[in-house]
C-alpha atoms as a PDB file:
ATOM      1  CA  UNK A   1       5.452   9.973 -28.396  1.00  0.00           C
ATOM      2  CA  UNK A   2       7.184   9.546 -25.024  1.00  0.00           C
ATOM      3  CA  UNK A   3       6.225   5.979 -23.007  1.00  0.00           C
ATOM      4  CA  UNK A   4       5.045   8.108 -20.500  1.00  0.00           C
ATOM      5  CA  UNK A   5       2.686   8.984 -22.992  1.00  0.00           C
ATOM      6  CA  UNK A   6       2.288   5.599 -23.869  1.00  0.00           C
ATOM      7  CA  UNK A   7       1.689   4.274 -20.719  1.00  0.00           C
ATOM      8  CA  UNK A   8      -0.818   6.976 -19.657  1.00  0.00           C
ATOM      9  CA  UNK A   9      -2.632   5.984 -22.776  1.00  0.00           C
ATOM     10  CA  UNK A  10      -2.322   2.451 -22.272  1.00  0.00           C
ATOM     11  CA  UNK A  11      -3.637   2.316 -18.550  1.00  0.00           C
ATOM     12  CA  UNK A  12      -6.643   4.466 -19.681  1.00  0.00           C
ATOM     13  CA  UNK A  13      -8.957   1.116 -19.450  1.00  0.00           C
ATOM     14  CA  UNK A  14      -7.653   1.150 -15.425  1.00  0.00           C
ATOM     15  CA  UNK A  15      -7.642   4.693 -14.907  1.00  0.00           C
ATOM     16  CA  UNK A  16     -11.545   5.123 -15.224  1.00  0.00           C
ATOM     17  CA  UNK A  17     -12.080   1.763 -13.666  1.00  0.00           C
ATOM     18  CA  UNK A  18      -9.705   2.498 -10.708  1.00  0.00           C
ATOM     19  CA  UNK A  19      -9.159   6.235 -10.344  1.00  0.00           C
ATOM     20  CA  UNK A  20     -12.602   7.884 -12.572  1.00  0.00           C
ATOM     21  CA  UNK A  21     -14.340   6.341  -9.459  1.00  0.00           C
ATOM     22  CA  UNK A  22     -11.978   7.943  -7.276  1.00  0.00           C
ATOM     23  CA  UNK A  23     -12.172  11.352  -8.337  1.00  0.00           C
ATOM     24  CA  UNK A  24     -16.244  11.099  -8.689  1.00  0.00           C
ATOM     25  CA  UNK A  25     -15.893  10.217  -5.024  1.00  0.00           C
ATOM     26  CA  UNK A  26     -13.987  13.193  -3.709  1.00  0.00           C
ATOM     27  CA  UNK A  27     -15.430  15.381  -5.384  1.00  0.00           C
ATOM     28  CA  UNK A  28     -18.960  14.961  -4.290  1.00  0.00           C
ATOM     29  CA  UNK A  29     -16.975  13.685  -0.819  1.00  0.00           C
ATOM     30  CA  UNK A  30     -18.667  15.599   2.683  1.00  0.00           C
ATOM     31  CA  UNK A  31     -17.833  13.083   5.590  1.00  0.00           C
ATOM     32  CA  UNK A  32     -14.714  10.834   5.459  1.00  0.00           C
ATOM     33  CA  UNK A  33     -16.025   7.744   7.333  1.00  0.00           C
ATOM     34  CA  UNK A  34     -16.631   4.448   7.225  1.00  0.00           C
ATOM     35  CA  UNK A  35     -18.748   4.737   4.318  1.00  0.00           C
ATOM     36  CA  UNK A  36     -15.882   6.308   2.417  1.00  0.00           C
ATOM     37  CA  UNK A  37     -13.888   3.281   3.209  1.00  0.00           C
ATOM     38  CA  UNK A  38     -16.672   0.696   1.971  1.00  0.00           C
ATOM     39  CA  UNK A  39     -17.017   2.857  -1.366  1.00  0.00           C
ATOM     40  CA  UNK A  40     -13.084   2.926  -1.993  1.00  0.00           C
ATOM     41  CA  UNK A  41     -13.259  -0.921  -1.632  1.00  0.00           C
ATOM     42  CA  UNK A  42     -15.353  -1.691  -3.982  1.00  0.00           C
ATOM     43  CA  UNK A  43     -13.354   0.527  -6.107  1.00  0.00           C
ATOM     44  CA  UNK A  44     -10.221  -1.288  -5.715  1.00  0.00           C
ATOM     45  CA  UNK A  45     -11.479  -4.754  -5.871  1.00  0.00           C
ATOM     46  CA  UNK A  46     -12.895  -4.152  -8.751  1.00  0.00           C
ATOM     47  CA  UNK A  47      -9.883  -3.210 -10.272  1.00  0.00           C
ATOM     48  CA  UNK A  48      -8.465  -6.240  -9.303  1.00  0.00           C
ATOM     49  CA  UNK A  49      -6.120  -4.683  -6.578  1.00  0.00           C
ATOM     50  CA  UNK A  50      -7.273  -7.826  -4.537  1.00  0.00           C
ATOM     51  CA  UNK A  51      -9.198  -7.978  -1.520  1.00  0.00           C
ATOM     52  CA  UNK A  52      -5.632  -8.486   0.572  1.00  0.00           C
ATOM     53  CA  UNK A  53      -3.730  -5.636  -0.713  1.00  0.00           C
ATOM     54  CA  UNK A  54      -6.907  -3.570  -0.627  1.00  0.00           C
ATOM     55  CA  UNK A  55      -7.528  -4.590   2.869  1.00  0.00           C
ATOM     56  CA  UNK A  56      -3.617  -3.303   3.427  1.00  0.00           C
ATOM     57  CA  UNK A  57      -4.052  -0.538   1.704  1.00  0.00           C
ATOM     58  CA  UNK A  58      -7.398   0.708   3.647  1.00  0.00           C
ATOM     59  CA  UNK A  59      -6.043  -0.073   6.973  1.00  0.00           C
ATOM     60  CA  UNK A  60      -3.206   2.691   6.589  1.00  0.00           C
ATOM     61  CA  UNK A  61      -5.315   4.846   4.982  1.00  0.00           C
ATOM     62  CA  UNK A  62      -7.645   4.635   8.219  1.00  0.00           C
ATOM     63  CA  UNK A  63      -4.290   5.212  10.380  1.00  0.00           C
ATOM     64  CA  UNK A  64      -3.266   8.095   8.292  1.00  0.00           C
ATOM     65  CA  UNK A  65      -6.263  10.180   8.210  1.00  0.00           C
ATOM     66  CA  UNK A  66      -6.773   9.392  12.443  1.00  0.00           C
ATOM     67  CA  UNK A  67      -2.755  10.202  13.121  1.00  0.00           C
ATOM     68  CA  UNK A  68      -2.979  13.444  11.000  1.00  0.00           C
ATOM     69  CA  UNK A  69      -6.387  14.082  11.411  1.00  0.00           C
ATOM     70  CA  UNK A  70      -7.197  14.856   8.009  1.00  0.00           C
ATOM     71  CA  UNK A  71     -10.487  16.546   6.903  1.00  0.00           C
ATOM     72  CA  UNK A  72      -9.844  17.336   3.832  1.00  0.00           C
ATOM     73  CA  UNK A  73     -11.110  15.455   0.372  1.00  0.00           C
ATOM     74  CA  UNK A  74      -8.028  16.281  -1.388  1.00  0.00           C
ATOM     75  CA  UNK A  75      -5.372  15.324   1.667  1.00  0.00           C
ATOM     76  CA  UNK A  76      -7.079  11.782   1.888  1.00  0.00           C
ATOM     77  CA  UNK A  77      -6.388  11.576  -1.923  1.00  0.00           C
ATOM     78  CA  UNK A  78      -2.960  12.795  -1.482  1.00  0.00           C
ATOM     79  CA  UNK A  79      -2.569   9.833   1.647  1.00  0.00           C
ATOM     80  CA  UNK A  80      -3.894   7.157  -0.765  1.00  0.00           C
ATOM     81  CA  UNK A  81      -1.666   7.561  -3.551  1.00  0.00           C
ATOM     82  CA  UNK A  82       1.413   8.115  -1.209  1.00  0.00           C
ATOM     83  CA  UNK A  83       0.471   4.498   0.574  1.00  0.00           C
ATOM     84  CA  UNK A  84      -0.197   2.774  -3.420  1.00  0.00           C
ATOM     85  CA  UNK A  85       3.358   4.593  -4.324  1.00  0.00           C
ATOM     86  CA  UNK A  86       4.814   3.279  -1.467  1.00  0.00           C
ATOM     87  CA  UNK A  87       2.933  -0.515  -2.193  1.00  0.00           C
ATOM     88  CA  UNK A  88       4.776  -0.764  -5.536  1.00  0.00           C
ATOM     89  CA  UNK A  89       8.690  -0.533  -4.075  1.00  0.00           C
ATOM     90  CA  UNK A  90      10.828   0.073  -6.859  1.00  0.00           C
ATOM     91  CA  UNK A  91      11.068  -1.419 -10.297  1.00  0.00           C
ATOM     92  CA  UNK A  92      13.938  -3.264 -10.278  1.00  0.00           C
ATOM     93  CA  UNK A  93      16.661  -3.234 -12.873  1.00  0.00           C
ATOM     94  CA  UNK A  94      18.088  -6.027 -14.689  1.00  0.00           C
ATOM     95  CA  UNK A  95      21.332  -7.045 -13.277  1.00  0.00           C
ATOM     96  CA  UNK A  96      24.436  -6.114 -15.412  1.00  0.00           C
ATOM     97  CA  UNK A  97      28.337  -7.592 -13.861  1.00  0.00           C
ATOM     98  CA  UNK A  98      31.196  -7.998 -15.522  1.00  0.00           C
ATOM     99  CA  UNK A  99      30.252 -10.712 -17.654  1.00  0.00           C
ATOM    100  CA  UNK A 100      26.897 -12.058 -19.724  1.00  0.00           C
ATOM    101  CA  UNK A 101      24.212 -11.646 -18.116  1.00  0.00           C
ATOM    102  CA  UNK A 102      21.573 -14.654 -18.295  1.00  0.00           C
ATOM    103  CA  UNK A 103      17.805 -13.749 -18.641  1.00  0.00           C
ATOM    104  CA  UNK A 104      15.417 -17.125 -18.372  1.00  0.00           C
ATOM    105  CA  UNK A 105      11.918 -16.242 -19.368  1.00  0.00           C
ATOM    106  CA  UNK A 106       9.137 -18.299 -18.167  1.00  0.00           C
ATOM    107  CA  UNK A 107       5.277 -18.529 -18.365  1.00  0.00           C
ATOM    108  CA  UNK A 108       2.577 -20.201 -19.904  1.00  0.00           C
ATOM    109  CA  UNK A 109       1.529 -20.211 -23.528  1.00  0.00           C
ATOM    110  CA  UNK A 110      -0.701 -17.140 -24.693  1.00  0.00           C
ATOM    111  CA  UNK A 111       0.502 -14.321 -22.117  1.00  0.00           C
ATOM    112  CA  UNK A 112       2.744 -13.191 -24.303  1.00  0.00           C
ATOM    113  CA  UNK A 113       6.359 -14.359 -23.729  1.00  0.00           C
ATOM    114  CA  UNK A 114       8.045 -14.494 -26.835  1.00  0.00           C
ATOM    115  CA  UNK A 115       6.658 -10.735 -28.272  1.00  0.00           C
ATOM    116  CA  UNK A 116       7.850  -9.451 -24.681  1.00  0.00           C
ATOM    117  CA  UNK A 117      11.445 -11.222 -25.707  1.00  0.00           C
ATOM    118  CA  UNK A 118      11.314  -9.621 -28.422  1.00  0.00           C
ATOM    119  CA  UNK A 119      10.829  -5.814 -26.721  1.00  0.00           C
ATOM    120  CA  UNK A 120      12.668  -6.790 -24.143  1.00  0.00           C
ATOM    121  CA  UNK A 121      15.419  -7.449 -26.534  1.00  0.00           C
ATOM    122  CA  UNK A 122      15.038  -4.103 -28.543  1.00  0.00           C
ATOM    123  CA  UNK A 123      15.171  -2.260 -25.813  1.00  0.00           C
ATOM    124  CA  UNK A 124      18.413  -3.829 -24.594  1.00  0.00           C
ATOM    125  CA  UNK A 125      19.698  -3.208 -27.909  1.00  0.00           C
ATOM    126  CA  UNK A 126      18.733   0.290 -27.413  1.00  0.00           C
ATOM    127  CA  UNK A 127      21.189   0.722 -24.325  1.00  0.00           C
ATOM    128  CA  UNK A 128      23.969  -0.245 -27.157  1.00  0.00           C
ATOM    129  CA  UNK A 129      23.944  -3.862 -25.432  1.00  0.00           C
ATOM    130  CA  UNK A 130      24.582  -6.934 -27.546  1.00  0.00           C
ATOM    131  CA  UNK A 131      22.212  -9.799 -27.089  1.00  0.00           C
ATOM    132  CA  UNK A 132      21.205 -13.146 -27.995  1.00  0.00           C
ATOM    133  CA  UNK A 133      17.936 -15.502 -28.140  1.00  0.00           C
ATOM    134  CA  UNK A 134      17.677 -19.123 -27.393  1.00  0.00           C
ATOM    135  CA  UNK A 135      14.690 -20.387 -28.980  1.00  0.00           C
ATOM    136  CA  UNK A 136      14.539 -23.548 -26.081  1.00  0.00           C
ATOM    137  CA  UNK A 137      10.993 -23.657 -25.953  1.00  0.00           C
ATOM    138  CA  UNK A 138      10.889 -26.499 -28.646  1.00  0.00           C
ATOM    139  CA  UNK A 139       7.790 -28.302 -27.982  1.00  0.00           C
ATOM    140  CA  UNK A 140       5.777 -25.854 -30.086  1.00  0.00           C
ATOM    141  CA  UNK A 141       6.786 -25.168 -33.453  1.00  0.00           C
ATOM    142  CA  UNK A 142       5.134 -21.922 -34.065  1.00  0.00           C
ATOM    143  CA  UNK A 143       7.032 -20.827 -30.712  1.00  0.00           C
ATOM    144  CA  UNK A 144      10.518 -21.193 -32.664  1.00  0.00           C
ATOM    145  CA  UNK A 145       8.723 -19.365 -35.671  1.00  0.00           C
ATOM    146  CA  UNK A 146       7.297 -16.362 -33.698  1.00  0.00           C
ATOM    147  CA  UNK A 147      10.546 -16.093 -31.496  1.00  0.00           C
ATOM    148  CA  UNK A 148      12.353 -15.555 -34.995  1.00  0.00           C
ATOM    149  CA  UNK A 149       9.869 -12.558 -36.228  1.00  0.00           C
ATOM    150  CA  UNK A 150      10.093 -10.887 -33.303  1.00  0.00           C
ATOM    151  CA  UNK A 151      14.206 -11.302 -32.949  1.00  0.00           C
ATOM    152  CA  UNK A 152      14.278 -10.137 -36.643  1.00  0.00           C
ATOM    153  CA  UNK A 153      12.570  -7.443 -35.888  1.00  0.00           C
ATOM    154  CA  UNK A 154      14.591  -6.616 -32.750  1.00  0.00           C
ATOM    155  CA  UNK A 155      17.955  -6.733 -34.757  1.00  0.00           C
ATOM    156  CA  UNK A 156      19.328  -9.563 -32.693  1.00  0.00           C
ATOM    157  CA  UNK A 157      20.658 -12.887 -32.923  1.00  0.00           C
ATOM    158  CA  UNK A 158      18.561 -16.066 -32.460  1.00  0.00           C
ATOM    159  CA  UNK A 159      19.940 -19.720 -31.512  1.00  0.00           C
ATOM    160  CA  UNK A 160      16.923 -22.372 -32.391  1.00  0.00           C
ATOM    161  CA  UNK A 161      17.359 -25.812 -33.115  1.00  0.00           C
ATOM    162  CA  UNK A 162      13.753 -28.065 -34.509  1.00  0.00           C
ATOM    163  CA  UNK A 163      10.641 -28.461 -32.846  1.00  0.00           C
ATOM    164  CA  UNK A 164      11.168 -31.301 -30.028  1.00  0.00           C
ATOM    165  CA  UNK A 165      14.895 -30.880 -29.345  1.00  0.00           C
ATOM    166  CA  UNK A 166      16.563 -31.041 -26.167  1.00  0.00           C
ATOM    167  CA  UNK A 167      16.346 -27.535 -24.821  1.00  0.00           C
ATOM    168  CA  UNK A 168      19.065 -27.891 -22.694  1.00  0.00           C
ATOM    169  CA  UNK A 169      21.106 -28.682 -26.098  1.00  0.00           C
ATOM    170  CA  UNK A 170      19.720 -25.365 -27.627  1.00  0.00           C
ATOM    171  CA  UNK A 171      20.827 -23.444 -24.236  1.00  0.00           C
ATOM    172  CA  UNK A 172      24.598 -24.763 -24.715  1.00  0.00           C
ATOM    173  CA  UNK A 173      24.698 -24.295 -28.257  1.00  0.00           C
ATOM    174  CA  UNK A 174      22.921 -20.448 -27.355  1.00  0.00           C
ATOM    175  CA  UNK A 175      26.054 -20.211 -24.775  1.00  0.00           C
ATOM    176  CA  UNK A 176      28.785 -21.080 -26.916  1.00  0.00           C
ATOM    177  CA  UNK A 177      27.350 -18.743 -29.626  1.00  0.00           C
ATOM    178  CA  UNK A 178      26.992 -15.986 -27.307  1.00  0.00           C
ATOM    179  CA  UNK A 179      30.584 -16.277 -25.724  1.00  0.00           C
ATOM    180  CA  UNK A 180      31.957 -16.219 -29.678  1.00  0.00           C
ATOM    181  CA  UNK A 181      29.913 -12.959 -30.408  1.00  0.00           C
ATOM    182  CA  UNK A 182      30.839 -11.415 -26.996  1.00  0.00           C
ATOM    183  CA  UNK A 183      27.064 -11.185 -26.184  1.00  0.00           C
ATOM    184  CA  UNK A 184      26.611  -8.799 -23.223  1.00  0.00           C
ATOM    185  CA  UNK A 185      22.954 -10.879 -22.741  1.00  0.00           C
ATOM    186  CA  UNK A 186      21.562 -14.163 -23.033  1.00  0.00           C
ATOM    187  CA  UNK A 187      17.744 -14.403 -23.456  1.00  0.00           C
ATOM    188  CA  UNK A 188      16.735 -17.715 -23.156  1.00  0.00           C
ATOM    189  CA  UNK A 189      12.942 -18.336 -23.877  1.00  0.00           C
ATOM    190  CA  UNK A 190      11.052 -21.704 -22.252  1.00  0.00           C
ATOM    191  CA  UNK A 191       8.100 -24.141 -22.705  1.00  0.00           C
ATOM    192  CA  UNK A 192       5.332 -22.986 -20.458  1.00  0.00           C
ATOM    193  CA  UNK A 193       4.303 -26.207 -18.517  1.00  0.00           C
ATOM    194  CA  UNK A 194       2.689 -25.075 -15.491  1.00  0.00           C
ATOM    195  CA  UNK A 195      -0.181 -27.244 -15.595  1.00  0.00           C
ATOM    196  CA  UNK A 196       2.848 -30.156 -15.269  1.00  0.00           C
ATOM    197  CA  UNK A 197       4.935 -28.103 -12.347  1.00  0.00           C
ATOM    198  CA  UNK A 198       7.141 -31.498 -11.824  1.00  0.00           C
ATOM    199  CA  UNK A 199       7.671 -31.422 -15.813  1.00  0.00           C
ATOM    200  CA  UNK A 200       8.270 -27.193 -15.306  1.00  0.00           C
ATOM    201  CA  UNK A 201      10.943 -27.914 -12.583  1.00  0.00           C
ATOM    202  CA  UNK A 202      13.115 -30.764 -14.259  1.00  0.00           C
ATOM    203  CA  UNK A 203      13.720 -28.336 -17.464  1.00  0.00           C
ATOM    204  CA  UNK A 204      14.664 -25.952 -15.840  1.00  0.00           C
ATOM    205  CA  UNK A 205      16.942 -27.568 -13.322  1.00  0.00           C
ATOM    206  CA  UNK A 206      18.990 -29.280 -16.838  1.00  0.00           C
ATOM    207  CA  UNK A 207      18.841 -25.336 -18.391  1.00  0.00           C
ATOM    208  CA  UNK A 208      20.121 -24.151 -14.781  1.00  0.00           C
ATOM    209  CA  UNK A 209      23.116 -27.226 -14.661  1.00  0.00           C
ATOM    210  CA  UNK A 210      24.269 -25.786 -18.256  1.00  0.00           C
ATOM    211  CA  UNK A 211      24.685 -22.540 -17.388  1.00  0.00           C
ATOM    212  CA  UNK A 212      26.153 -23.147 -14.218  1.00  0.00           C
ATOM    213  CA  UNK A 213      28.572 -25.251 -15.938  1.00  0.00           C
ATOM    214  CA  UNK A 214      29.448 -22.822 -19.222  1.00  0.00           C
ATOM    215  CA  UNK A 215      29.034 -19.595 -17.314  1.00  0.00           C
ATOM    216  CA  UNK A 216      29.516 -19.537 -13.875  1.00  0.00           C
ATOM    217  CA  UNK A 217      30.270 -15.901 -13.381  1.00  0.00           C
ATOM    218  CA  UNK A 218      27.248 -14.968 -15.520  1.00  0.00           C
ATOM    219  CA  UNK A 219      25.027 -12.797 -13.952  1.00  0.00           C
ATOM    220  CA  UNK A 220      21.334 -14.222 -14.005  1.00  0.00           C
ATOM    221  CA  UNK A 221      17.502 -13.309 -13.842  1.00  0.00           C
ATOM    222  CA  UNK A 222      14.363 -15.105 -13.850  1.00  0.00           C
ATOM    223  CA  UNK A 223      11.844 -13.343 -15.588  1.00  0.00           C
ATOM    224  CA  UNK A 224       8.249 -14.763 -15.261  1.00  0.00           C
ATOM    225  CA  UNK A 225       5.812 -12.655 -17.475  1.00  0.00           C
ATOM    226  CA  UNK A 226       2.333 -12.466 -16.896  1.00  0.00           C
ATOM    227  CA  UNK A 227      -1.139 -11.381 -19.146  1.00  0.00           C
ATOM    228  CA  UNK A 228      -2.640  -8.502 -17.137  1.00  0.00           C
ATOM    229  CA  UNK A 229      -5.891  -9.407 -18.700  1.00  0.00           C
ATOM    230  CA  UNK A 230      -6.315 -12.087 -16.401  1.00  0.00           C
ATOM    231  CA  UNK A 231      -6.431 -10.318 -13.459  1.00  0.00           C
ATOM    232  CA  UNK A 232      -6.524 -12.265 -10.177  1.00  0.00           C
ATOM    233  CA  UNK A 233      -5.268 -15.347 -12.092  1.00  0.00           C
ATOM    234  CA  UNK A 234      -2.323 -13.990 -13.281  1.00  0.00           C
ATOM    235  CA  UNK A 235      -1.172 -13.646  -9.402  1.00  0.00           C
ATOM    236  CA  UNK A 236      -2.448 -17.183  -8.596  1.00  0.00           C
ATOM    237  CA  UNK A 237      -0.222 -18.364 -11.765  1.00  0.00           C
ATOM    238  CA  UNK A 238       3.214 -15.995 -10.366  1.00  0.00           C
ATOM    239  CA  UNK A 239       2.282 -17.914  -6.735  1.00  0.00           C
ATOM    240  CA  UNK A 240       2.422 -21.626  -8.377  1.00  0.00           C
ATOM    241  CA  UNK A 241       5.748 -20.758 -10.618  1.00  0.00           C
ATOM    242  CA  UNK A 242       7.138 -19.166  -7.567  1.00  0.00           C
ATOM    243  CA  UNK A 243       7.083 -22.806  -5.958  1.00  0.00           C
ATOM    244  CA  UNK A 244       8.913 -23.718  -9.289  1.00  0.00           C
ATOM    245  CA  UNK A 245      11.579 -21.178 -10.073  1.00  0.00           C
ATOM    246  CA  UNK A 246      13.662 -18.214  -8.561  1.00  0.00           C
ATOM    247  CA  UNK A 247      11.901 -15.930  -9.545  1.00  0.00           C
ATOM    248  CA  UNK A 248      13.641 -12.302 -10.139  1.00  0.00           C
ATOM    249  CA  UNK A 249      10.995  -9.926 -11.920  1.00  0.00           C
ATOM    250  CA  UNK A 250       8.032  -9.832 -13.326  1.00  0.00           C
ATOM    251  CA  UNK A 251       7.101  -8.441 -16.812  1.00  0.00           C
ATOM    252  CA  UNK A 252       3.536  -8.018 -16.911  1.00  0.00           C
ATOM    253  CA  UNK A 253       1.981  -7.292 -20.278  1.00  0.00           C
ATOM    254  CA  UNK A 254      -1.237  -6.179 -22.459  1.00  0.00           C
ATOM    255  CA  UNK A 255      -1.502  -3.035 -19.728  1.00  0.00           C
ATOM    256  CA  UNK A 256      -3.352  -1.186 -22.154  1.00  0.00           C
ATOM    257  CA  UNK A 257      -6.402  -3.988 -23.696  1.00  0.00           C
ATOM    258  CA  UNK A 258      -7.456  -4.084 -19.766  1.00  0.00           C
ATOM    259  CA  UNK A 259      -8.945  -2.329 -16.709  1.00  0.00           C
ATOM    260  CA  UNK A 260      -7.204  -4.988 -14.586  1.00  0.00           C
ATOM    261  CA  UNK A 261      -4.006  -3.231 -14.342  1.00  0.00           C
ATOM    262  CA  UNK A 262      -4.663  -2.922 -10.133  1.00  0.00           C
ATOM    263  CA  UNK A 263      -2.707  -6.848 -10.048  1.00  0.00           C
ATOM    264  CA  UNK A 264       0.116  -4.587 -10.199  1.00  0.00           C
ATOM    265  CA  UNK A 265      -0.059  -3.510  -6.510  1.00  0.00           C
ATOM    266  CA  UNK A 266      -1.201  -7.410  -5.293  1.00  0.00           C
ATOM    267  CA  UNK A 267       1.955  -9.054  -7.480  1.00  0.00           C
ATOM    268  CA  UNK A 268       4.127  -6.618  -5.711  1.00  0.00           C
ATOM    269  CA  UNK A 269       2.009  -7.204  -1.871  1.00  0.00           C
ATOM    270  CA  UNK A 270       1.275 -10.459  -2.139  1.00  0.00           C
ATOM    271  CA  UNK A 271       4.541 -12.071  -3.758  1.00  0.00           C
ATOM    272  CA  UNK A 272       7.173  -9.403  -3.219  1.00  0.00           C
ATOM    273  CA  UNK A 273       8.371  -9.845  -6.760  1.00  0.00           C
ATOM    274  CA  UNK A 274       9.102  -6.522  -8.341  1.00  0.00           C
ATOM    275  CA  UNK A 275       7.838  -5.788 -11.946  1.00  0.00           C
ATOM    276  CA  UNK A 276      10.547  -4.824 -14.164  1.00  0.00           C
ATOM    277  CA  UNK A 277       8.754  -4.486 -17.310  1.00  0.00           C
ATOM    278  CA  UNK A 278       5.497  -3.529 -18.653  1.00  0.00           C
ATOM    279  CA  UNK A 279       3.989  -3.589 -21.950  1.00  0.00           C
ATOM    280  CA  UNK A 280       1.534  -1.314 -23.204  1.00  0.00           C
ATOM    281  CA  UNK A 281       1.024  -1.638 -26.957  1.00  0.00           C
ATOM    282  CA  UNK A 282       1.968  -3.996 -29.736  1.00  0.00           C
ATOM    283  CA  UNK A 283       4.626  -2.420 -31.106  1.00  0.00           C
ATOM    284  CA  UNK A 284       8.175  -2.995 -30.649  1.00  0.00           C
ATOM    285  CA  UNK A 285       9.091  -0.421 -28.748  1.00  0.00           C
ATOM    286  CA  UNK A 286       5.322  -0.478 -26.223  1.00  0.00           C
ATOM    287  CA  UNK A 287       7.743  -1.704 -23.248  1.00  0.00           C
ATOM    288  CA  UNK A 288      10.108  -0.094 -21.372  1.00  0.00           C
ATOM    289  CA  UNK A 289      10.630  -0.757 -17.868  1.00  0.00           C
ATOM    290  CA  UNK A 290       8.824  -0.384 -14.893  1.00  0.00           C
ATOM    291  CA  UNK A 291       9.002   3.257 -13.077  1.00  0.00           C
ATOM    292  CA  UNK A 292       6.585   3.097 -10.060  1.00  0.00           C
ATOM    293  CA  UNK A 293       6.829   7.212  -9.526  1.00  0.00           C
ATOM    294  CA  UNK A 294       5.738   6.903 -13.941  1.00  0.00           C
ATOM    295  CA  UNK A 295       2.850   4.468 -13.145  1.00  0.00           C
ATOM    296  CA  UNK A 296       1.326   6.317 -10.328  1.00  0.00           C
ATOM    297  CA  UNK A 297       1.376   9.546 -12.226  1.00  0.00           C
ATOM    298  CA  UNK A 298      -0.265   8.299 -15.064  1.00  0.00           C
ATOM    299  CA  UNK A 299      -3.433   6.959 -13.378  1.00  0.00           C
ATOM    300  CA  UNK A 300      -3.986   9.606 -10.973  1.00  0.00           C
ATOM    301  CA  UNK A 301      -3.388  12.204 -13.404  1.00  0.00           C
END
């Protein structure tokens, strides 16, 4: 199976929350008016496009249908899924130069980070590039042990050290071991302490002052990944680590367990962070990254 067929079955819970509605709408559609507008509202919100980017969204929908004058159920359709297209920007790629490329990964326990490490990984592997794991979230234990099934599973090295080590220590020793193996990437997974942001911020700026220091022509990205379940929270939690970190990307995950999967358009509005991956399954290969022109397609067909 292709991920396009993946992700068209895994944003089947959003499709007949989001676009089921949509298509009831137009087809039983006579007058596009204000009432039209109210009714594609409540769609979206419920869908958890926000009421901000919905707002956005409805407003150029309004100047689209007056500037063309559009009469016609099927154009107005065609308008709204040119503007959410247009909402989502591109993807985003992960940055390759001429030497390692750093990935930091950060979020909060339970959204699941270190399985989307692990995919994330695989699929790197996949594009023939070598890669290795620093385990430096070492205030859990079973955080070391899950990072290491899932980089087994991946084919790909892992650097830990014991449950409540340094992880700045666990980054060096990941750095050294990378630069011996030739690594083309270094994933480095971390604690997920935003309900301490000042505890959040001094980790990472000791993980940031290693790397700097070992590799400073690496090429880096922050990736901050997020449970789509969650909904609205999910963007409240990318606005407070946004305060905390640089972030690059977004991986957003569990597409397919939700009907939520509208935070995709308010992420993207609201924070002007791109997505770069999504996950769709719980296999190793249910992520791939993000194609906006892929994600559109699949709900609205």
């Amino acid at each position: 199976m292709s991920f396009f067929e993946k992700l068209k079955r895994g944003l089947q819970k959003t499709k007949n929350a989001l676009f089921k509605p949509f298509a009831e709408l137009f087809k039983s559609l006579r007058r596009i008016d204000e009432d039209l507008m109210e009714e594609l509202e409540e769609i979206l919100v419920c869908a958890d496009v926000g009421a901000t980017t919905t707002d956005e969204i409805l407003t150029k929908l309004r100047a689209e249908i007056k500037e063309n004058k559009i009469k016609d159920s099927e154009d107005v359709k065609a308008s709204l899924k040119a503007i959410m297209r247009d909402m989502l920007g591109e993807g985003g790629e992960i940055t390759f130069g001429d030497g390692m490329t750093v990935i930091l990964v950060i979020g909060v326990n339970g959204v699941g980070k270190t399985t989307s490490i692990g995919k994330i990984s695989y699929a790197l592997k996949k594009q023939h590039k070598k890669v290795v794991v620093a385990a430096a979230d070492t205030f859990r234990a079973a955080a070391i042990d899950q990072l290491n099934v899932w980089t087994d599973r991946a084919g790909v090295d892992l650097i830990k050290h014991t449950e409540g080590s340094d992880p700045a220590a666990v980054v060096f020793d990941a750095i050294n071991a990378a630069k011996k193996r030739n690594a083309d990437v270094l994933i480095i997974d971390t604690a997920g302490r935003l309900h301490n942001k000042k505890n959040l911020m001094n980790e990472l700026a000791k993980i940031d002052r290693v790397i700097t220091r070992e590799l400073p022509d690496c090429t880096r990205d922050t990736l901050l990944v997020l449970d789509s379940t969650t909904g609205q929270n999910a963007v409240n939690q990318a606005k407070e680590f946004k305060s905390a970190a640089d972030i690059t990307g977004i991986v957003l995950t569990k597409l397919d367990g939700t009907a939520k999967g509208g935070i995709v358009f308010s992420i993207k509005n609201e924070l002007d962070i791109p997505v770069k991956f999504i996950g769709v399954g719980e296999q190793i290969d249910d992520m791939e990254k993000f194609n906006a022109d892929d994600f559109i397609d699949a709900l609205f067909e």
